[in-house]
N, C-alpha and C. Protein backbone atom coordinates (compact mmCIF):
# COMPACT_ATOMS: atom_id res chain seq x y z
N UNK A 1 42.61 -38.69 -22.42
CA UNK A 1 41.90 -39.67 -23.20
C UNK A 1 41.03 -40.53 -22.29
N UNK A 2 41.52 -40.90 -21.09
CA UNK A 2 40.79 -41.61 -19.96
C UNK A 2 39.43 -41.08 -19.74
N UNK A 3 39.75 -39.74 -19.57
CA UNK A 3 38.62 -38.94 -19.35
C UNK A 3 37.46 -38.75 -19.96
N UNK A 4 37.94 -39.29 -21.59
CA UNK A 4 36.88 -39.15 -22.40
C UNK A 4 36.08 -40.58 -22.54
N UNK A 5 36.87 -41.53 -22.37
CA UNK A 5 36.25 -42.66 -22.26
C UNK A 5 35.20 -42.71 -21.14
N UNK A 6 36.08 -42.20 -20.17
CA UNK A 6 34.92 -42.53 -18.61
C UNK A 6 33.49 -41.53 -19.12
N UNK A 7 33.32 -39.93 -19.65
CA UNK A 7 32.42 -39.41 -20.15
C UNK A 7 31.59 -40.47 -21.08
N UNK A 8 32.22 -41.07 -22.02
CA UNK A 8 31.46 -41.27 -22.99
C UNK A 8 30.72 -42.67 -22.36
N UNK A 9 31.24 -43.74 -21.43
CA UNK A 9 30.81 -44.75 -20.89
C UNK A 9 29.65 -44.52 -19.88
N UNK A 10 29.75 -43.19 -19.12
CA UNK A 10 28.44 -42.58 -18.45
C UNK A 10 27.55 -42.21 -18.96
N UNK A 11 27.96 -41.87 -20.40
CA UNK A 11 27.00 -41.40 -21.74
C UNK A 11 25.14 -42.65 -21.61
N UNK A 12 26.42 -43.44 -22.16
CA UNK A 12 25.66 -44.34 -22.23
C UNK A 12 25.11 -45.62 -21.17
N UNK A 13 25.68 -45.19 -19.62
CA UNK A 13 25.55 -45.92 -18.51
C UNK A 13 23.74 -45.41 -18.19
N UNK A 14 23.64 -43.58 -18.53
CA UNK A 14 22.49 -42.64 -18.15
C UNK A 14 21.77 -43.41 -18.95
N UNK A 15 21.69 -43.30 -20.39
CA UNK A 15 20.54 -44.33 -21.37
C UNK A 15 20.43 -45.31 -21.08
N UNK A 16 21.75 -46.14 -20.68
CA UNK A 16 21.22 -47.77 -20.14
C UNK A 16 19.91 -47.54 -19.12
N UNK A 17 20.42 -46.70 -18.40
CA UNK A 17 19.26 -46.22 -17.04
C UNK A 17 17.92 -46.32 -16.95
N UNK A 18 17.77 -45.29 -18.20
CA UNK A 18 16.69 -44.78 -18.42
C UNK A 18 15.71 -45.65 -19.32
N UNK A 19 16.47 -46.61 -20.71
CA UNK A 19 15.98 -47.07 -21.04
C UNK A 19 16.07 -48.76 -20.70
N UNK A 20 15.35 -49.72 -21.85
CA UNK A 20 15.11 -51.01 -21.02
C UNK A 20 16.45 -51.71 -21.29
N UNK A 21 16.88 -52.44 -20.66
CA UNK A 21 17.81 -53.49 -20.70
C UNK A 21 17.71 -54.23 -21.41
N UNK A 22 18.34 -54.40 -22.73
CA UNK A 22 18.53 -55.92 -23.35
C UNK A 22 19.30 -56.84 -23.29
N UNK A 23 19.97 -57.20 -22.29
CA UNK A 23 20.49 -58.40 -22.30
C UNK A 23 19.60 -59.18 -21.73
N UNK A 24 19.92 -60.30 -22.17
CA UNK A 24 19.09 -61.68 -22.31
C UNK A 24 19.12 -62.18 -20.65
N UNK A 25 20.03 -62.08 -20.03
CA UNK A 25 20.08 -62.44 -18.34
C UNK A 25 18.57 -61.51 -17.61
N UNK A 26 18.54 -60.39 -17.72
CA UNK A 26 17.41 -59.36 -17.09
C UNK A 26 16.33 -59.04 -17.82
N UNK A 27 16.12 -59.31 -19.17
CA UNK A 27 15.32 -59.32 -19.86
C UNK A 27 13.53 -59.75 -18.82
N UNK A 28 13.05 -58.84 -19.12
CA UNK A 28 11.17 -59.23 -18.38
C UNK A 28 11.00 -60.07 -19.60
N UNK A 29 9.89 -61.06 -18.85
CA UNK A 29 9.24 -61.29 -19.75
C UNK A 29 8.04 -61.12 -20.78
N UNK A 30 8.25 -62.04 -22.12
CA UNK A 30 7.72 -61.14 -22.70
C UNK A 30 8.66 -60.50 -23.92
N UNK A 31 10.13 -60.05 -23.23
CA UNK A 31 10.62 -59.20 -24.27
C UNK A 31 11.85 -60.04 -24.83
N UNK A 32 11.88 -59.73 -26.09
CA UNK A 32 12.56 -61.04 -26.62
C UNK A 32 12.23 -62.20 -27.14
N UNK A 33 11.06 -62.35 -26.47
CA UNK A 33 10.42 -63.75 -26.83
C UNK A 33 10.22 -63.43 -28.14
N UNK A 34 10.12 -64.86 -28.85
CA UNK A 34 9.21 -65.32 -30.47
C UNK A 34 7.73 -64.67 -30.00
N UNK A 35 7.06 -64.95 -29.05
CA UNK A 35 5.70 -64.85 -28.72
C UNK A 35 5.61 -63.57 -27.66
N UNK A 36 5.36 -62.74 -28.26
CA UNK A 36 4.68 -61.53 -26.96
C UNK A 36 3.78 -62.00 -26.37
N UNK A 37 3.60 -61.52 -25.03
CA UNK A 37 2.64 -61.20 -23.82
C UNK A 37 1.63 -61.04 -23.70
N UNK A 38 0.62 -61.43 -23.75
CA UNK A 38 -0.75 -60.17 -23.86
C UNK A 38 -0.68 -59.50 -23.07
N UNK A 39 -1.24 -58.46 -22.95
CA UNK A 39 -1.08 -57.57 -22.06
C UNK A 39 -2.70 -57.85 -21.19
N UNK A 40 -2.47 -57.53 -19.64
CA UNK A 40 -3.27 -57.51 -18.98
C UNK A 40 -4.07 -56.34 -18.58
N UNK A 41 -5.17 -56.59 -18.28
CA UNK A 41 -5.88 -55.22 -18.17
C UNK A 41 -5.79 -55.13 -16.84
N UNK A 42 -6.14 -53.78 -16.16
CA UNK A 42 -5.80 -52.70 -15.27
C UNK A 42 -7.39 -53.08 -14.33
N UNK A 43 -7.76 -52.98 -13.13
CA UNK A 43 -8.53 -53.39 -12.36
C UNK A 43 -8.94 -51.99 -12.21
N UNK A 44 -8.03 -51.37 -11.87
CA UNK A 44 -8.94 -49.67 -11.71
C UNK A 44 -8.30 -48.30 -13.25
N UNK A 45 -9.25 -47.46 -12.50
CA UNK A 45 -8.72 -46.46 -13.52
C UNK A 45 -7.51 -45.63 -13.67
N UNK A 46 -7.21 -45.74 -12.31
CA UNK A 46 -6.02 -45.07 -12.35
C UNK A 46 -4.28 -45.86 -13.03
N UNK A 47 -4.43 -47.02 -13.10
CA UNK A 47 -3.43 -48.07 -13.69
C UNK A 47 -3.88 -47.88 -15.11
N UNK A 48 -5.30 -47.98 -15.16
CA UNK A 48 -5.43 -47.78 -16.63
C UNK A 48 -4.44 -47.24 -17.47
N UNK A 49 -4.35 -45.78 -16.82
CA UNK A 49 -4.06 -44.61 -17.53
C UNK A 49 -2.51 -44.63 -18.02
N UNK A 50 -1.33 -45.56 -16.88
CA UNK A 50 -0.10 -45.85 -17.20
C UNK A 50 -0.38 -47.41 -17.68
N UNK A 51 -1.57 -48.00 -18.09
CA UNK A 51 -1.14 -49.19 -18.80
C UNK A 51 -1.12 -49.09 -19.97
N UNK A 52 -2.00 -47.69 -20.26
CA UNK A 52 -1.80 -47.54 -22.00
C UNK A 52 -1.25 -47.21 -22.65
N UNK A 53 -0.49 -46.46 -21.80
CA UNK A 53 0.89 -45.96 -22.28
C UNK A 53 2.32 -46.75 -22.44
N UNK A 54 1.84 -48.27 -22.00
CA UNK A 54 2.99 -49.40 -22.32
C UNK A 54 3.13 -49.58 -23.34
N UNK A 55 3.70 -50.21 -24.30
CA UNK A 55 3.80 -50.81 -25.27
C UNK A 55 3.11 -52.19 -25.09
N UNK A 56 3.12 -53.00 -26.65
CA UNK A 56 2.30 -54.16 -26.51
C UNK A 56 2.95 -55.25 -25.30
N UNK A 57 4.39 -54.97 -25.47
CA UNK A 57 5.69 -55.77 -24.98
C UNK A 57 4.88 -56.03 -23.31
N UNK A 58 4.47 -55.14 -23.12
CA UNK A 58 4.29 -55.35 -21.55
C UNK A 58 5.07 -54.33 -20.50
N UNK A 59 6.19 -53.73 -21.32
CA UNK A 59 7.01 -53.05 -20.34
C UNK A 59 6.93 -51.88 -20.33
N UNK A 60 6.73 -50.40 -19.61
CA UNK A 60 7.18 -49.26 -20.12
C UNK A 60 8.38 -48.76 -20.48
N UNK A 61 8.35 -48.27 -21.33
CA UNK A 61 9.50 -47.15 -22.19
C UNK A 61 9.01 -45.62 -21.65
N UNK A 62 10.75 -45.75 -21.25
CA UNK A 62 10.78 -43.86 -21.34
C UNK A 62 12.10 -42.98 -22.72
N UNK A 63 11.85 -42.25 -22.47
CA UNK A 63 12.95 -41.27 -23.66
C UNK A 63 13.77 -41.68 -22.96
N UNK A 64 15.64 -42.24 -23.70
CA UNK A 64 16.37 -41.82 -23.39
C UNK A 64 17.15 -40.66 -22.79
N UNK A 65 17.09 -40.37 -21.61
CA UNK A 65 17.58 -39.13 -20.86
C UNK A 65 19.43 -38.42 -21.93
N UNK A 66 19.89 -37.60 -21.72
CA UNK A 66 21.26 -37.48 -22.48
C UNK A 66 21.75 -36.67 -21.42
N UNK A 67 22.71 -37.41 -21.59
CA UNK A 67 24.10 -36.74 -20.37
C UNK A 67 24.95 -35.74 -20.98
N UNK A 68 25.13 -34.80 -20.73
CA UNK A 68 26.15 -33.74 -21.35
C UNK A 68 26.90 -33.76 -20.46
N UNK A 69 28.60 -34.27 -20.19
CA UNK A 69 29.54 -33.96 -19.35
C UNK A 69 29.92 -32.49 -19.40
N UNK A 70 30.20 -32.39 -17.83
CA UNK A 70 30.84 -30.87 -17.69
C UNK A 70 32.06 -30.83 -18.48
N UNK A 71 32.29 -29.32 -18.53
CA UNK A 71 33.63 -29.08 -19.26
C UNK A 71 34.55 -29.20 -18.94
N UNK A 72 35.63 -29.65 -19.37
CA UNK A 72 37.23 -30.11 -18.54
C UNK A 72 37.51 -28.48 -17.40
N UNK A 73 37.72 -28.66 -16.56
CA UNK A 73 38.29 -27.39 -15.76
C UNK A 73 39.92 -27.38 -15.73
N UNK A 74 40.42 -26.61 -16.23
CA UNK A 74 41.81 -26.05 -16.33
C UNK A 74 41.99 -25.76 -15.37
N UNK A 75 42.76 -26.32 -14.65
CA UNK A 75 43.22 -25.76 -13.38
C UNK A 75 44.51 -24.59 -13.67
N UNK A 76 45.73 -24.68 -14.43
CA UNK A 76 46.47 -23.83 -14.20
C UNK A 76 46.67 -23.03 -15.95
N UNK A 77 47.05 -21.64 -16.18
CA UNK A 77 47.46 -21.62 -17.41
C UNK A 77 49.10 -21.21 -17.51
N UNK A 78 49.80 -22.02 -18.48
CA UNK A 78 51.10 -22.52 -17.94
C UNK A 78 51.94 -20.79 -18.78
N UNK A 79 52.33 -19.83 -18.56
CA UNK A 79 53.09 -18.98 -18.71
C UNK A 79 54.70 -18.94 -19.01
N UNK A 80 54.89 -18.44 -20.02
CA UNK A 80 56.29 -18.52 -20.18
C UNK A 80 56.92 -17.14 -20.16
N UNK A 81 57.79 -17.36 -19.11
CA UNK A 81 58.70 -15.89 -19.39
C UNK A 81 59.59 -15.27 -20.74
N UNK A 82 59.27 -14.39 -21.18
CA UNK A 82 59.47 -13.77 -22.40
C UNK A 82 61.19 -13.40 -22.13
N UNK A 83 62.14 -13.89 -22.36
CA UNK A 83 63.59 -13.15 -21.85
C UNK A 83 64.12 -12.53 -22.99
N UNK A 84 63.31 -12.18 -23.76
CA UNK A 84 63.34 -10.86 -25.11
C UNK A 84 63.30 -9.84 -24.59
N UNK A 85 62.69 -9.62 -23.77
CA UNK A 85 62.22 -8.65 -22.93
C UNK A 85 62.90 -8.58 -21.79
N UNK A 86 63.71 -8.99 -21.57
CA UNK A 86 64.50 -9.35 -20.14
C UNK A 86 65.55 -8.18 -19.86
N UNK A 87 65.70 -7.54 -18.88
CA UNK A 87 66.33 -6.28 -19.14
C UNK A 87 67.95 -6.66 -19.17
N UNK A 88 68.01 -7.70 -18.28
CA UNK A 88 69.55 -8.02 -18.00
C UNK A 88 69.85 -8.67 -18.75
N UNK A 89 69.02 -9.37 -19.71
CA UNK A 89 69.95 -9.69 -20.97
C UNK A 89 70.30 -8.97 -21.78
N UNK A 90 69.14 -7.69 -21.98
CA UNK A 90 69.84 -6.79 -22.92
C UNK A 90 70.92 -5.83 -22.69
N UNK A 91 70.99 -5.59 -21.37
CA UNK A 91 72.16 -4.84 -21.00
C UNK A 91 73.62 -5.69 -20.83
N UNK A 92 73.72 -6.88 -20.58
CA UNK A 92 74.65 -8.04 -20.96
C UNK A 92 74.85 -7.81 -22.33
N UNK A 93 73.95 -8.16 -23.20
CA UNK A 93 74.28 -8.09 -24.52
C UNK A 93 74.90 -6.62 -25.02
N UNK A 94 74.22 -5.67 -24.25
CA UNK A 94 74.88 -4.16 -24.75
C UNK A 94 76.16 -4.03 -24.04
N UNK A 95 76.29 -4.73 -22.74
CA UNK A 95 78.42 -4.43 -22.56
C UNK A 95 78.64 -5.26 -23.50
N UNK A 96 78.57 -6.45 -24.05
CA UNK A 96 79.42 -7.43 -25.14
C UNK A 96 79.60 -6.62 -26.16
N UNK A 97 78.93 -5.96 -26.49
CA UNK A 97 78.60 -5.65 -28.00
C UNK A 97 80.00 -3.80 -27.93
N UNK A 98 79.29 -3.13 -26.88
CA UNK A 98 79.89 -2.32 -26.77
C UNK A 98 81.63 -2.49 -26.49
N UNK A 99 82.11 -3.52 -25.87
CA UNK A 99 83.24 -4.22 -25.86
C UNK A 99 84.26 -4.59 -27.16
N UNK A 100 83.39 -5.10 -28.12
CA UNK A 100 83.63 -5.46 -29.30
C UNK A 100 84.09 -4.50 -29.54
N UNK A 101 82.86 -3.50 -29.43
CA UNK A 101 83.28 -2.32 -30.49
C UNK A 101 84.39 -1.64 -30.20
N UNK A 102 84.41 -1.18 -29.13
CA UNK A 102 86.17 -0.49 -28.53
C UNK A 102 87.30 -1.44 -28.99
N UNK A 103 87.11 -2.52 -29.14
CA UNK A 103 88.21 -3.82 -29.43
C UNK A 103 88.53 -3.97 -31.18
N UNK A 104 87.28 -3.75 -31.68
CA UNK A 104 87.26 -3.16 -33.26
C UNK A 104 87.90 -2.18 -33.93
N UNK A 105 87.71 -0.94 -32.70
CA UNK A 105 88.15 -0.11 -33.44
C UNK A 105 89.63 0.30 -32.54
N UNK A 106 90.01 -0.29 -31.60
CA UNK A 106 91.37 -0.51 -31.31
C UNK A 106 92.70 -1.22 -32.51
N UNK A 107 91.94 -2.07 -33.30
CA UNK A 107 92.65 -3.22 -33.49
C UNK A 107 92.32 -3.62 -35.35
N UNK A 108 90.98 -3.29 -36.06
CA UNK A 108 90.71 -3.57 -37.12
C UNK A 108 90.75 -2.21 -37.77
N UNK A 109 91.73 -2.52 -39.05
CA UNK A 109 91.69 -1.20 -39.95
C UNK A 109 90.39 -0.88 -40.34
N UNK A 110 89.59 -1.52 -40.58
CA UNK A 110 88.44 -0.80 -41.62
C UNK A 110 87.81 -0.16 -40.38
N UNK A 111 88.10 -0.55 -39.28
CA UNK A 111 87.37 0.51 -38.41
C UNK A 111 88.07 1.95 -37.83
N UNK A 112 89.07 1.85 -38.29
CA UNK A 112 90.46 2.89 -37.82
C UNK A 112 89.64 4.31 -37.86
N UNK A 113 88.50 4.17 -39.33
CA UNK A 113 87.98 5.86 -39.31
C UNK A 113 86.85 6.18 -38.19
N UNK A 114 86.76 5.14 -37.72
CA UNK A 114 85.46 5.64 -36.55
C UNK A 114 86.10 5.70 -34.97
N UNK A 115 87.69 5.95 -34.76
CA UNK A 115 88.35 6.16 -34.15
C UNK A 115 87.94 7.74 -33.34
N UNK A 116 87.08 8.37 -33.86
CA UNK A 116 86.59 9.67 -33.26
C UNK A 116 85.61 9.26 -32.42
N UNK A 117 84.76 8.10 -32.62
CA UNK A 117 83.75 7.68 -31.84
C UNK A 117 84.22 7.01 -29.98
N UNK A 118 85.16 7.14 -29.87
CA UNK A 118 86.07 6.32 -28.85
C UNK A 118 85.79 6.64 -27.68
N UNK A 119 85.94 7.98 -27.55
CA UNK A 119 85.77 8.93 -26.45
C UNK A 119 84.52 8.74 -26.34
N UNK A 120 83.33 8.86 -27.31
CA UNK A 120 82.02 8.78 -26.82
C UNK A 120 81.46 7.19 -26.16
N UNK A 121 82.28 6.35 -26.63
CA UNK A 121 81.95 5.02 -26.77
C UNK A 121 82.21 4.70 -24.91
N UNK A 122 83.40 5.45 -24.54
CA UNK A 122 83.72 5.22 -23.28
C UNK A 122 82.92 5.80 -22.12
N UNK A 123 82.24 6.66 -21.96
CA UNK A 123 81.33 7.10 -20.98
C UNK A 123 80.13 6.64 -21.22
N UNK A 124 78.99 7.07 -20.73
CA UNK A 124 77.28 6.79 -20.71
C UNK A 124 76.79 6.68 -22.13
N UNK A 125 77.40 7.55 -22.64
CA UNK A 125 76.69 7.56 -23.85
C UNK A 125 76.59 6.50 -25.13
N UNK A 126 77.93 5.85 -24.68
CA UNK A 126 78.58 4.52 -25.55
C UNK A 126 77.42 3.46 -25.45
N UNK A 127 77.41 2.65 -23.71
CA UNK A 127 76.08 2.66 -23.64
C UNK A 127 74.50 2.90 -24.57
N UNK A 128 74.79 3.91 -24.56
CA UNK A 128 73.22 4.47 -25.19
C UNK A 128 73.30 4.21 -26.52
N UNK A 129 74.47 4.77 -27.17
CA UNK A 129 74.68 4.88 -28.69
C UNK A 129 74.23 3.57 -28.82
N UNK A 130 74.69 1.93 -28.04
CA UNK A 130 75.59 0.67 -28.53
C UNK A 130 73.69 -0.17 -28.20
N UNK A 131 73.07 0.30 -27.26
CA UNK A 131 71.80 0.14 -26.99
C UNK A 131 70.69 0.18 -27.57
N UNK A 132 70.81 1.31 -28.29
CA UNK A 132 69.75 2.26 -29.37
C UNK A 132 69.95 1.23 -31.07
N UNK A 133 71.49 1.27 -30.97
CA UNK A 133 71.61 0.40 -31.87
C UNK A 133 71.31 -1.05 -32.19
N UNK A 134 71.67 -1.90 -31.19
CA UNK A 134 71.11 -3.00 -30.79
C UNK A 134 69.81 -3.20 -31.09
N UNK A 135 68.90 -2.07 -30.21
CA UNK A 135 67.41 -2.53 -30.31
C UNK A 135 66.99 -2.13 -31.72
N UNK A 136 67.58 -1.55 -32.44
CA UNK A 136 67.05 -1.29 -34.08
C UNK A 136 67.62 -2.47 -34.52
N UNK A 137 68.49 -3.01 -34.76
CA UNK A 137 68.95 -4.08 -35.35
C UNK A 137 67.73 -5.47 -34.99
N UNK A 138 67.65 -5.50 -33.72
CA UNK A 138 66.15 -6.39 -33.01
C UNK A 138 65.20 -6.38 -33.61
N UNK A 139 64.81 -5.11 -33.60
CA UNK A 139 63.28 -4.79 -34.20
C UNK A 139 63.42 -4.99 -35.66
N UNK A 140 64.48 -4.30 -36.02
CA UNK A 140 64.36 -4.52 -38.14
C UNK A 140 64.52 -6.02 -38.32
N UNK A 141 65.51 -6.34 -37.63
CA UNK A 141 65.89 -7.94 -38.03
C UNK A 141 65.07 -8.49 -37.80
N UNK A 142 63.84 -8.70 -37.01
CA UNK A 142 63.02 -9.80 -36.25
C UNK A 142 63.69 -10.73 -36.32
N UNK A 143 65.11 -10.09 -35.03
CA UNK A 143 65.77 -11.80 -34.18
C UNK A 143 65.45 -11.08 -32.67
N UNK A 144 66.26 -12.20 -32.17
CA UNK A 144 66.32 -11.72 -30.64
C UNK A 144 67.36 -10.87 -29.94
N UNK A 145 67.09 -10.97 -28.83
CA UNK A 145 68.32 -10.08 -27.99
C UNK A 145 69.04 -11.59 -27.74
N UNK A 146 68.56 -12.60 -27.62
CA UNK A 146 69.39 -13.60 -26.97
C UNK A 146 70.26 -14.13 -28.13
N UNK A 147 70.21 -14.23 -29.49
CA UNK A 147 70.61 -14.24 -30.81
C UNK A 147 71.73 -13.35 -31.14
N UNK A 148 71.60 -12.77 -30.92
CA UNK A 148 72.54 -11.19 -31.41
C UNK A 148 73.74 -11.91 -31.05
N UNK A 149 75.05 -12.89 -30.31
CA UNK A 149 75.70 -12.96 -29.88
C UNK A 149 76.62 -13.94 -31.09
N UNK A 150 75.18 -15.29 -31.72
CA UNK A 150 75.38 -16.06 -33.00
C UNK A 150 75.68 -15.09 -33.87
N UNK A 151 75.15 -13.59 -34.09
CA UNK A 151 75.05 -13.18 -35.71
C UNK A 151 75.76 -12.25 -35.02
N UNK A 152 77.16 -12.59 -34.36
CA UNK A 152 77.74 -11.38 -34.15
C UNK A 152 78.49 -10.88 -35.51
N UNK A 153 79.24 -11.27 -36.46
CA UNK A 153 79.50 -10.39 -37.98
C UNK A 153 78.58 -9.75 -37.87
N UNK A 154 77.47 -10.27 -38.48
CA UNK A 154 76.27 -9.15 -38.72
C UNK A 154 76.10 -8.10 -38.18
N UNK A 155 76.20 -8.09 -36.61
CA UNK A 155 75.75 -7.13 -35.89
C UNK A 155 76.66 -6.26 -35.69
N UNK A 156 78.05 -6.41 -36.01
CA UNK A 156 79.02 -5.61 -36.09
C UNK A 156 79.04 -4.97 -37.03
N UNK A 157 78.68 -5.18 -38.13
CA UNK A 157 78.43 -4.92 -39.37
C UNK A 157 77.40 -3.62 -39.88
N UNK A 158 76.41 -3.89 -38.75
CA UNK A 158 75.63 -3.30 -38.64
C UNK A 158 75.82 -2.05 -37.51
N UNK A 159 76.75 -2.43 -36.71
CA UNK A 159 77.05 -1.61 -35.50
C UNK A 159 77.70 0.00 -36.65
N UNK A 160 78.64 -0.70 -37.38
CA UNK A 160 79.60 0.09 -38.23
C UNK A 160 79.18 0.79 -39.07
N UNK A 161 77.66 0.20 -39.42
CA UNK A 161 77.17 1.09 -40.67
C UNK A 161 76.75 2.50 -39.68
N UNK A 162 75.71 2.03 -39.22
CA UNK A 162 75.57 2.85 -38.21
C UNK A 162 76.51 4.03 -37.84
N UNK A 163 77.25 3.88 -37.19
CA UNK A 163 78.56 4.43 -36.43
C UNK A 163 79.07 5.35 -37.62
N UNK A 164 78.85 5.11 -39.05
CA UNK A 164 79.51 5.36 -40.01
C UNK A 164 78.82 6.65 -40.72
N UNK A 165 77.57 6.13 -40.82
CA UNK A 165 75.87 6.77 -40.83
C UNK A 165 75.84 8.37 -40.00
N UNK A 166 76.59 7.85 -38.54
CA UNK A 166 76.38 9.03 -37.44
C UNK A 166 77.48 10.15 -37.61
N UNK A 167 78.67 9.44 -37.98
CA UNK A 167 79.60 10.18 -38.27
C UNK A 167 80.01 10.76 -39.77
N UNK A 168 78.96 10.73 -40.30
CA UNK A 168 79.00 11.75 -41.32
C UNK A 168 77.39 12.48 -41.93
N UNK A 169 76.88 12.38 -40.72
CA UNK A 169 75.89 13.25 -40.44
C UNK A 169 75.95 14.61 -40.03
């Protein structure tokens, strides 16, 4: 906001410049007065030529000049790291999730029938299965990877349909 003040005060510091001063302290005379000046005539020709171009006042006038301030320069553009995208969160989030699930289907009846999935769940592929799943749940849901941990029902929920989906395919 400073900035715009100091622009806009040079604005009009350039026109003060260029054009005449009215305050009453610097005022020529002549200007201001009840009674104008006569104007005096020019001894040669060459004064002539800028005396006629005065006004009656006595003084010359020029155009107000106009200042256009430069454009603010941005020095930095401020970047935010995306941790949606973050690999180690999603692989954090895929041992949690994959954890659950072995713990689910250790321990909760309604998961007792996906008890064939166990063996797969435990090597690389559990991993992959628990990963693949995850990132569909991400993408359909438009939530996050950092989220998934709040809507864990859901995502279990979703883990199971899934799981449920595969195994009777």
């Amino acid at each position: 906001m400073a900035s715009f003040i100091n622009a806009f005060k040079s604005v009009f510091t350039a026109v003060g410049d260029a054009a005449v001063d009215l305050s009453a302290a610097s005022a020529p005379p002549g200007v201001g007065d009840p009674t104008p000046a006569a104007p005096v005539a020019p001894s040669d020709p060459a004064s002539a030529a800028t005396a006629s171009s005065a006004p009656a006042g006595g003084t010359p006038t020029s155009k107000p000049q106009l200042y256009f301030p430069a454009p603010p320069i941005i020095s930095s553009i401020t970047s935010y790291q995306d941790i949606n995208n973050d690999s180690k969160l999603q692989d954090m989030e895929t041992e949690y999730f994959l954890e659950r699930t072995k713990e689910y289907i250790k321990r909760d009846k309604s998961w007792k029938k996906l008890k064939k999935f166990s063996k797969y769940l435990k090597g690389e592929d559990g991993y992959e299965i628990t990963y693949k799943i995850l990132r569909l749940f991400v993408k359909r849901g438009n939530t996050n990877w950092y989220d998934l941990q709040m809507q864990e029902e859901l995502v279990m929920d979703f883990i199971k349909h899934k799981l449920t989906k595969l195994g009777s395919a």
